[in-house]
Each structure stands twice: as C-alpha cells, then as structure tokens.
N, C-alpha and C. Protein backbone atom coordinates (compact mmCIF):
# COMPACT_ATOMS: atom_id res chain seq x y z
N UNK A 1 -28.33 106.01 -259.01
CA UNK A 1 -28.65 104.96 -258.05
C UNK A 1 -28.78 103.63 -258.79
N UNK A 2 -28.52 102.47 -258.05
CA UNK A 2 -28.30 101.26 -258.43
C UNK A 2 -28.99 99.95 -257.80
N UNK A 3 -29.28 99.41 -258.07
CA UNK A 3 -29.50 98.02 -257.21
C UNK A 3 -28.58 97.84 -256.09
N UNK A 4 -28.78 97.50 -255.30
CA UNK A 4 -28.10 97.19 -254.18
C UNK A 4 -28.65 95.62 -253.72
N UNK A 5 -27.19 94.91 -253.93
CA UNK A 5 -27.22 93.11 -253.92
C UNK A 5 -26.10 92.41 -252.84
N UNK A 6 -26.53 91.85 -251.72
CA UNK A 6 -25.61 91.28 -251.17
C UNK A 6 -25.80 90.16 -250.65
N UNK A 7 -25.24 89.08 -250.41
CA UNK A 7 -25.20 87.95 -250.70
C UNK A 7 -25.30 87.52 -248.73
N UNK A 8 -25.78 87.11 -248.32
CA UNK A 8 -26.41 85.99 -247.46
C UNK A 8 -25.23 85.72 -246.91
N UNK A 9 -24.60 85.76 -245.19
CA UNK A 9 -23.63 85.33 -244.39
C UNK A 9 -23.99 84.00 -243.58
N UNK A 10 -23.08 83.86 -242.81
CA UNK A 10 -23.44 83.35 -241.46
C UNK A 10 -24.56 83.97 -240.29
N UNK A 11 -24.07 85.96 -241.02
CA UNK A 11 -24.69 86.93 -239.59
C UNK A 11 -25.01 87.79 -240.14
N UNK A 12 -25.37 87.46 -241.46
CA UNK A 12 -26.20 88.53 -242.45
C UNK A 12 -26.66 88.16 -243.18
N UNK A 13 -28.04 89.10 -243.23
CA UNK A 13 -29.44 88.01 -244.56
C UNK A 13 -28.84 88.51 -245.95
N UNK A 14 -29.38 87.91 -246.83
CA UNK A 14 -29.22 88.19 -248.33
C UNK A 14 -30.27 89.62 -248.52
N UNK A 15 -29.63 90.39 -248.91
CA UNK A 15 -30.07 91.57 -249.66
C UNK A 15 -30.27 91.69 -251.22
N UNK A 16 -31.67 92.52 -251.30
CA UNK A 16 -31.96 92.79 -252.83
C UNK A 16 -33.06 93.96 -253.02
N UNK A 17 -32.36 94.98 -252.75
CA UNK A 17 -32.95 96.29 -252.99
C UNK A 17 -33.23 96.59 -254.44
N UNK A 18 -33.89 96.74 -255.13
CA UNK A 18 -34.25 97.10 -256.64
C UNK A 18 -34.46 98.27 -256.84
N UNK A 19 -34.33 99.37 -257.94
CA UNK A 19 -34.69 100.42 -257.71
C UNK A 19 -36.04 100.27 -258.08
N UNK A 20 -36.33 99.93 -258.55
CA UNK A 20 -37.92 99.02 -259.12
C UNK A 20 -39.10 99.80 -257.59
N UNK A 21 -38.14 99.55 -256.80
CA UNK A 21 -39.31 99.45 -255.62
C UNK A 21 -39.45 97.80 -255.01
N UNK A 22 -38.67 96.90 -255.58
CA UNK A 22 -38.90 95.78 -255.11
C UNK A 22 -37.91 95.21 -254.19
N UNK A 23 -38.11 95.25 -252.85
CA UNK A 23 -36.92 95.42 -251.59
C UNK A 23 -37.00 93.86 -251.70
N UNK A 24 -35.70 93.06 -250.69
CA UNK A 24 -36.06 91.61 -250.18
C UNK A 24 -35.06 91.46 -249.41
N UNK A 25 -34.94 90.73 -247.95
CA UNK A 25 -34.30 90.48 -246.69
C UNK A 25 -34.45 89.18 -246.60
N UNK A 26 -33.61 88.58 -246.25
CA UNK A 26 -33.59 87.08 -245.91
C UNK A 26 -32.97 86.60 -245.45
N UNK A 27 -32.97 85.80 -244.09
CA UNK A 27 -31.82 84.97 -243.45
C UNK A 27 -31.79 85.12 -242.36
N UNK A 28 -30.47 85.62 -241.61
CA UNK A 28 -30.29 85.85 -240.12
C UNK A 28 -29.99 86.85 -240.18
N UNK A 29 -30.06 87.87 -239.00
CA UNK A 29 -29.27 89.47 -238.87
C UNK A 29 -29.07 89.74 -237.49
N UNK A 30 -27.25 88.96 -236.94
CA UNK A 30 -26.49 88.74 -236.30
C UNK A 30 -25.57 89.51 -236.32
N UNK A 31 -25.63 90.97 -237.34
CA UNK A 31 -23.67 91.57 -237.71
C UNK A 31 -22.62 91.88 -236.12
N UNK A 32 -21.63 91.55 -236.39
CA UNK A 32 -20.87 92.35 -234.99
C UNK A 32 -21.07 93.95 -234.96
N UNK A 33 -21.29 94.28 -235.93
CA UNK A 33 -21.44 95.85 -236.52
C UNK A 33 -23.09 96.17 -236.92
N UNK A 34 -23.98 96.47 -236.39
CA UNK A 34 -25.05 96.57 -236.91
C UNK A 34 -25.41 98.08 -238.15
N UNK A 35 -24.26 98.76 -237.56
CA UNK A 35 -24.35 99.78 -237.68
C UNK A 35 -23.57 99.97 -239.14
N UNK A 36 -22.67 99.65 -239.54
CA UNK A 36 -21.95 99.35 -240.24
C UNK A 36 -22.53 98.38 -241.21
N UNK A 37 -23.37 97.61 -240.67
CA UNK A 37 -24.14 96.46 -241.81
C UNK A 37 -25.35 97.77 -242.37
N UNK A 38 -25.69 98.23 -241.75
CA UNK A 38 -26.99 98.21 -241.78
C UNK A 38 -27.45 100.37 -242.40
N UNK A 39 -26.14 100.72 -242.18
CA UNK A 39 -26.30 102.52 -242.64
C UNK A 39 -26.51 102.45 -244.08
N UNK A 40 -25.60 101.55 -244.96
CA UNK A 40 -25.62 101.51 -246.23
C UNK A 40 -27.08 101.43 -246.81
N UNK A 41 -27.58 100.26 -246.40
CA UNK A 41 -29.33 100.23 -246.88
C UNK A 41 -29.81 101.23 -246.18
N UNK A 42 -29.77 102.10 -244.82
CA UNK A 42 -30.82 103.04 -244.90
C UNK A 42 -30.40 104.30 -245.51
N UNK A 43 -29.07 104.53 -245.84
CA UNK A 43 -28.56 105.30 -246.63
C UNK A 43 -29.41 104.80 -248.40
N UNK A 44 -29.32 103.61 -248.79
CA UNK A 44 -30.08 103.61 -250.13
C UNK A 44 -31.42 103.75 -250.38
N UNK A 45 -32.18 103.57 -248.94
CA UNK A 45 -33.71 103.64 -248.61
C UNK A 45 -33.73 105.48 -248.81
N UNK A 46 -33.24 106.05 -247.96
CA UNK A 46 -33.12 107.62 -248.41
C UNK A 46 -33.75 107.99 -249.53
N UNK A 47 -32.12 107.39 -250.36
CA UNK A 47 -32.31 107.90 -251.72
C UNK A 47 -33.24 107.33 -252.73
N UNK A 48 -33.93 106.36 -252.45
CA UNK A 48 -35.02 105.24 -253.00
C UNK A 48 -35.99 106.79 -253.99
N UNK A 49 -36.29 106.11 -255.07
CA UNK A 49 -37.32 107.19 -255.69
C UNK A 49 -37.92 106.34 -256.85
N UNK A 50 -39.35 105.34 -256.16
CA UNK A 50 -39.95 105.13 -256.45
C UNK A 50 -41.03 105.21 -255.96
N UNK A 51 -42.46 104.92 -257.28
CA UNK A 51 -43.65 104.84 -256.73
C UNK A 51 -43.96 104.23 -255.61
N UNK A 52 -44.24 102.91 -255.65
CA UNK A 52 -44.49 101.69 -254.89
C UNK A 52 -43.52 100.35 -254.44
N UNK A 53 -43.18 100.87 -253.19
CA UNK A 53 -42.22 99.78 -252.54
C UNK A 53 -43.24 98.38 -251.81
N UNK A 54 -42.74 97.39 -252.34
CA UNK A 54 -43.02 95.91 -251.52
C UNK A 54 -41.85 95.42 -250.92
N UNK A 55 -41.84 95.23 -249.84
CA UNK A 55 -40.44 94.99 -249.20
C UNK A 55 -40.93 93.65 -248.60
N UNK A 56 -40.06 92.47 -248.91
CA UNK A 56 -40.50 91.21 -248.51
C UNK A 56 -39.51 90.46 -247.10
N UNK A 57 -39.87 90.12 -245.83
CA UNK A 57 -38.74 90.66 -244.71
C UNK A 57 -39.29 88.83 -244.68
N UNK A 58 -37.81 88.08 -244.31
CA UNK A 58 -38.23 86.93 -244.27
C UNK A 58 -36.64 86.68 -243.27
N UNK A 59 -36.83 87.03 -242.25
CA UNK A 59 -35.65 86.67 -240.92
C UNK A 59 -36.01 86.06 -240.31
N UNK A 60 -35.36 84.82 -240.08
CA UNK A 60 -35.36 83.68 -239.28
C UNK A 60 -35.11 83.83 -237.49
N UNK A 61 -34.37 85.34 -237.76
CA UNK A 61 -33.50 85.28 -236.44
C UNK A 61 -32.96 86.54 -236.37
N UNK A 62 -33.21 87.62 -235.80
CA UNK A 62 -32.73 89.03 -235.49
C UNK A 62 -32.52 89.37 -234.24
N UNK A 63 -31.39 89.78 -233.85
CA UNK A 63 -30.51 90.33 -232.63
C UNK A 63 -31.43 92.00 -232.47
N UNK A 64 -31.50 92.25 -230.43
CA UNK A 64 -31.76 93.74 -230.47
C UNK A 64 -31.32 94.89 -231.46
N UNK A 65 -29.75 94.21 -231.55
CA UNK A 65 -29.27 95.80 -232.41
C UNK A 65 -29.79 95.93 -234.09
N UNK A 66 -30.14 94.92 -234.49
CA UNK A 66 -30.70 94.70 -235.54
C UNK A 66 -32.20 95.41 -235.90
N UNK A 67 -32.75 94.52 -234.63
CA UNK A 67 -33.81 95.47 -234.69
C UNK A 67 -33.99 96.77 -234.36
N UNK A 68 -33.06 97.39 -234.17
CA UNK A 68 -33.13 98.94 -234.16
C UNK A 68 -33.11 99.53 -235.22
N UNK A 69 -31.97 98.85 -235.85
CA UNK A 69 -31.79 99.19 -237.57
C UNK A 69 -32.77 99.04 -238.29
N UNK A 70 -33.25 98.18 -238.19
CA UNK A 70 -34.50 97.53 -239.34
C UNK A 70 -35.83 99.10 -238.71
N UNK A 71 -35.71 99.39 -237.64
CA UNK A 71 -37.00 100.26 -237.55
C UNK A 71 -36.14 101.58 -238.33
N UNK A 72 -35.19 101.82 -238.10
CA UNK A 72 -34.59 103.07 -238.58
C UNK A 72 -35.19 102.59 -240.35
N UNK A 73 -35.23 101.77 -240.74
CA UNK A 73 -34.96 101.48 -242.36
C UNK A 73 -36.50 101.53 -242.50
N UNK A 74 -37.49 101.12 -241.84
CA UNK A 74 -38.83 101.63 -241.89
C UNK A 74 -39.11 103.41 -241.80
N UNK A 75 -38.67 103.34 -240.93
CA UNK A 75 -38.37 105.18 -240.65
C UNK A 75 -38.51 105.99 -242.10
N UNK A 76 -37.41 105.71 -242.42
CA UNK A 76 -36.61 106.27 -243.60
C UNK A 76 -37.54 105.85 -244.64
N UNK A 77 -38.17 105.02 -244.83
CA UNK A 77 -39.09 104.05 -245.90
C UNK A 77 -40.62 105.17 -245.80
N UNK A 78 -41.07 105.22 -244.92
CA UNK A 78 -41.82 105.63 -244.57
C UNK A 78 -42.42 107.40 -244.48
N UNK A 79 -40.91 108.16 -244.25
CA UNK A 79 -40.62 109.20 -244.52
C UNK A 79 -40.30 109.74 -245.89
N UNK A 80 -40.33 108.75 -246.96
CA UNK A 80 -39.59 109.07 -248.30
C UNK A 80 -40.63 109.60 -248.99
N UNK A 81 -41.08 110.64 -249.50
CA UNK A 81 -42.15 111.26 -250.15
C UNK A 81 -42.08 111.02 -251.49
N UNK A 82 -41.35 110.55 -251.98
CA UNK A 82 -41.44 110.42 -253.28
C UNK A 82 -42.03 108.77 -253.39
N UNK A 83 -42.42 107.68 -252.38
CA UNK A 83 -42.97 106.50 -252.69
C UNK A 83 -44.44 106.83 -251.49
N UNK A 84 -45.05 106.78 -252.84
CA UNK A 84 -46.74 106.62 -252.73
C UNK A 84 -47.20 105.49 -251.68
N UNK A 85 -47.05 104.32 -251.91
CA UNK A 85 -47.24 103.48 -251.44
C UNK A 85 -46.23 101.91 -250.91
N UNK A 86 -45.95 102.03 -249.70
CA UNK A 86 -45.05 100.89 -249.22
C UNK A 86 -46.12 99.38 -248.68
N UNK A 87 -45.84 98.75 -248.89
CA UNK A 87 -46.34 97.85 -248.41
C UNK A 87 -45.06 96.71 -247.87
N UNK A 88 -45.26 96.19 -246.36
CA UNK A 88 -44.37 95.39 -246.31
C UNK A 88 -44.71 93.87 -245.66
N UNK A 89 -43.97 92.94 -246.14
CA UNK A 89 -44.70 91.21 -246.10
C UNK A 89 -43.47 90.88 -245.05
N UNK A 90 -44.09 90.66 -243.78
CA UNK A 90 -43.29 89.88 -242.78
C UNK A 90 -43.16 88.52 -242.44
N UNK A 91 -42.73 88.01 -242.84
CA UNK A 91 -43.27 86.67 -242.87
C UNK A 91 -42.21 86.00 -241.42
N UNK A 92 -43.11 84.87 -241.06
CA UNK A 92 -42.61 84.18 -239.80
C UNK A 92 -42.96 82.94 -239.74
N UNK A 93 -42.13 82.16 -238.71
CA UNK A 93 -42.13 80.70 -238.84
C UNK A 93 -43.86 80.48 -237.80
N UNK A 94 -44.60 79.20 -238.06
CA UNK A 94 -45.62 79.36 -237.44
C UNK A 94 -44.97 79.15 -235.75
N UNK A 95 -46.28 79.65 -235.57
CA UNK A 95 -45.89 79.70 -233.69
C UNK A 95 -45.16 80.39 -233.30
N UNK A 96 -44.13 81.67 -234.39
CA UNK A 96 -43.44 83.20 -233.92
C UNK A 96 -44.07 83.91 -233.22
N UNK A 97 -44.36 84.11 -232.01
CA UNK A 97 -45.14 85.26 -231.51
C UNK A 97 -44.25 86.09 -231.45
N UNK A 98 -43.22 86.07 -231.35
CA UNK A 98 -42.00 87.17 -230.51
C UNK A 98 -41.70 88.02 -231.87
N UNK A 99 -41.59 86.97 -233.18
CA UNK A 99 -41.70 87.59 -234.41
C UNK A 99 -42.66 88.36 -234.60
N UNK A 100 -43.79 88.22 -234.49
CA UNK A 100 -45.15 89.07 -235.23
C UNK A 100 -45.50 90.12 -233.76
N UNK A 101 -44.94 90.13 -232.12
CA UNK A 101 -45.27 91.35 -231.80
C UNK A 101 -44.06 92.25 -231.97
N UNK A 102 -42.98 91.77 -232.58
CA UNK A 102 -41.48 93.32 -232.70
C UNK A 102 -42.07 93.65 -234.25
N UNK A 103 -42.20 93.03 -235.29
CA UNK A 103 -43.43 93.72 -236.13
C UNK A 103 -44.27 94.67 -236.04
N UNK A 104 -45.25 94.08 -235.34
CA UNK A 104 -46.24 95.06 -234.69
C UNK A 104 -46.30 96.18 -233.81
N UNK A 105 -44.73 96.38 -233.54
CA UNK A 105 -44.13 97.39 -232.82
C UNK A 105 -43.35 98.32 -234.01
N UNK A 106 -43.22 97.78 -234.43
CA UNK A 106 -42.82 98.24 -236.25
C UNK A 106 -43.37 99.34 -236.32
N UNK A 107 -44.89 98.15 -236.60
CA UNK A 107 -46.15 99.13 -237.79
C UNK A 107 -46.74 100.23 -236.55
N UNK A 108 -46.68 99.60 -235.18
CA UNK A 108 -47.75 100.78 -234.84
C UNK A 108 -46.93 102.11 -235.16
N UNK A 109 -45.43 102.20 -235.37
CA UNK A 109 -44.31 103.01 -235.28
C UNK A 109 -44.40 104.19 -236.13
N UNK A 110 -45.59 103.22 -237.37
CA UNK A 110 -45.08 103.97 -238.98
C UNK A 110 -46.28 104.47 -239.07
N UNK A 111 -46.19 105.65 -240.20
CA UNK A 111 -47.81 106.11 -240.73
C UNK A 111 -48.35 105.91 -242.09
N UNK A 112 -47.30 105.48 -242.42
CA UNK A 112 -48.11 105.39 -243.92
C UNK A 112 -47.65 103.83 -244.64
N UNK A 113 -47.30 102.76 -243.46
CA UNK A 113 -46.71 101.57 -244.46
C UNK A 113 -47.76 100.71 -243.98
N UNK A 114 -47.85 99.62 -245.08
CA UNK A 114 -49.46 98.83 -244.70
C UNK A 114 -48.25 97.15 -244.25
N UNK A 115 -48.16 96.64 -243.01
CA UNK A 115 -47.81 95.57 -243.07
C UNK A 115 -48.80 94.11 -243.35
N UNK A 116 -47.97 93.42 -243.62
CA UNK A 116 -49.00 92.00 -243.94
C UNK A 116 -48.19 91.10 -243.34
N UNK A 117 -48.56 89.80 -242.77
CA UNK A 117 -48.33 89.13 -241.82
C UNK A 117 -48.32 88.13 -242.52
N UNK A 118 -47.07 86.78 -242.73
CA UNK A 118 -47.34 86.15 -243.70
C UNK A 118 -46.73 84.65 -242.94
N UNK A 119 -47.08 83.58 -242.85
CA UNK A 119 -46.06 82.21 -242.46
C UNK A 119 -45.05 81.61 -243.65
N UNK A 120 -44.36 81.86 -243.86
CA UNK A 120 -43.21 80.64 -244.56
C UNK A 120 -43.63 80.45 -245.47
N UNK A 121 -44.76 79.76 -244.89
CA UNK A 121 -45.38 78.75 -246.19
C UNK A 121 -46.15 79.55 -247.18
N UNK A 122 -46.28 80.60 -246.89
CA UNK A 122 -46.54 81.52 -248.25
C UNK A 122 -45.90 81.98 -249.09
N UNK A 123 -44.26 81.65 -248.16
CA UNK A 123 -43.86 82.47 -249.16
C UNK A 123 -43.21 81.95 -250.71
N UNK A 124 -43.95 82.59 -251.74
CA UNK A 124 -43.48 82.18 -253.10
C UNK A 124 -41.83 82.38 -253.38
C-alpha cells in the first residue's frame, strides 16, 4: 500500500491519503461519476492499516451523490479494526448550517469516530 495523492479539479477536491494515518479532502466534490471518483479511496480506506487516523474534511461544496460516498468512506473508516482511533476535523465556512447538520448525520451514523467541528479559520 501507498499514499494515495490527487490533485484538486474543477469537480474534485485535492486528495492526500497517507499511510501514516494522516487523511486530507479539500475543495469541491461535484464528479459526473461519484462512484468512479470515489470507490478508489474507499477501496484504500479498506485496506488502511494504521493506528490512528485524523482525517481533515475541508469541502466547500458537496453534491447528494457525494455525500453518499463520503458516508460509505466513514463506514469503511470506522469498520477498519486495525485503526484504534479515528478522529475526524470538519471544517466549514461560518454560518454553514447545512454543512455541520449532513456532518452530524455522519457522526450520529458512526460508532467509534470522534468528529470535531472546525470554521476555516482554524484551519492551519
């Protein structure tokens, strides 16, 4: 297994899966193909075999089908027994409500991932 790196579209965020355990999402997630964007990372989330995942989710802008994917990739995150501890940083523009309750539809989803709720402006 490898890093998994992909570079930021028009209709796709920048990816940076580490095997480290150190995930990162960024941008928009618009694909015509969600499914097709989006099997590969939960296909690498699968195989993920680390301690402690921080997954840092910083989308400006996500389509329904997207968000289906993204819960499947929690799913899979969440289900992986070989990582002890996930923690994931959602971060949103201030005044997102629509952002922080499909989140919160996330976490109530999952059992063992701790989300944190973060504005922009935190993020380092």
């Amino acid at each position: 297994m490898k890093d998994l790196v992909l570079a930021a579209t028009k209709k796709t965020p920048e990816i940076r899966f580490n095997i480290d355990g150190n995930l990162f999402m960024k941008g928009r997630s618009l694909p015509e193909n969600a499914d097709k964007f989006y099997t590969p990372l939960v296909t690498w989330i699968e195989d993920l075999n680390a301690e402690n995942v921080r997954f840092e989710i910083c989308l400006d802008y996500f389509n329904s089908s997207s968000a289906k994917r993204l819960m499947d990739m929690f799913k899979y995150l969440d289900a992986n027994r070989h990582i002890r501890t996930i923690q994931i940083n959602w971060y949103f523009e201030e005044g997102d409500e629509d952002s922080i309750e499909t989140a919160q539809i996330f976490e109530d989803s999952l059992m063992r991932t701790d989300f944190r709720y973060l504005e922009y402006s935190d993020l380092e």
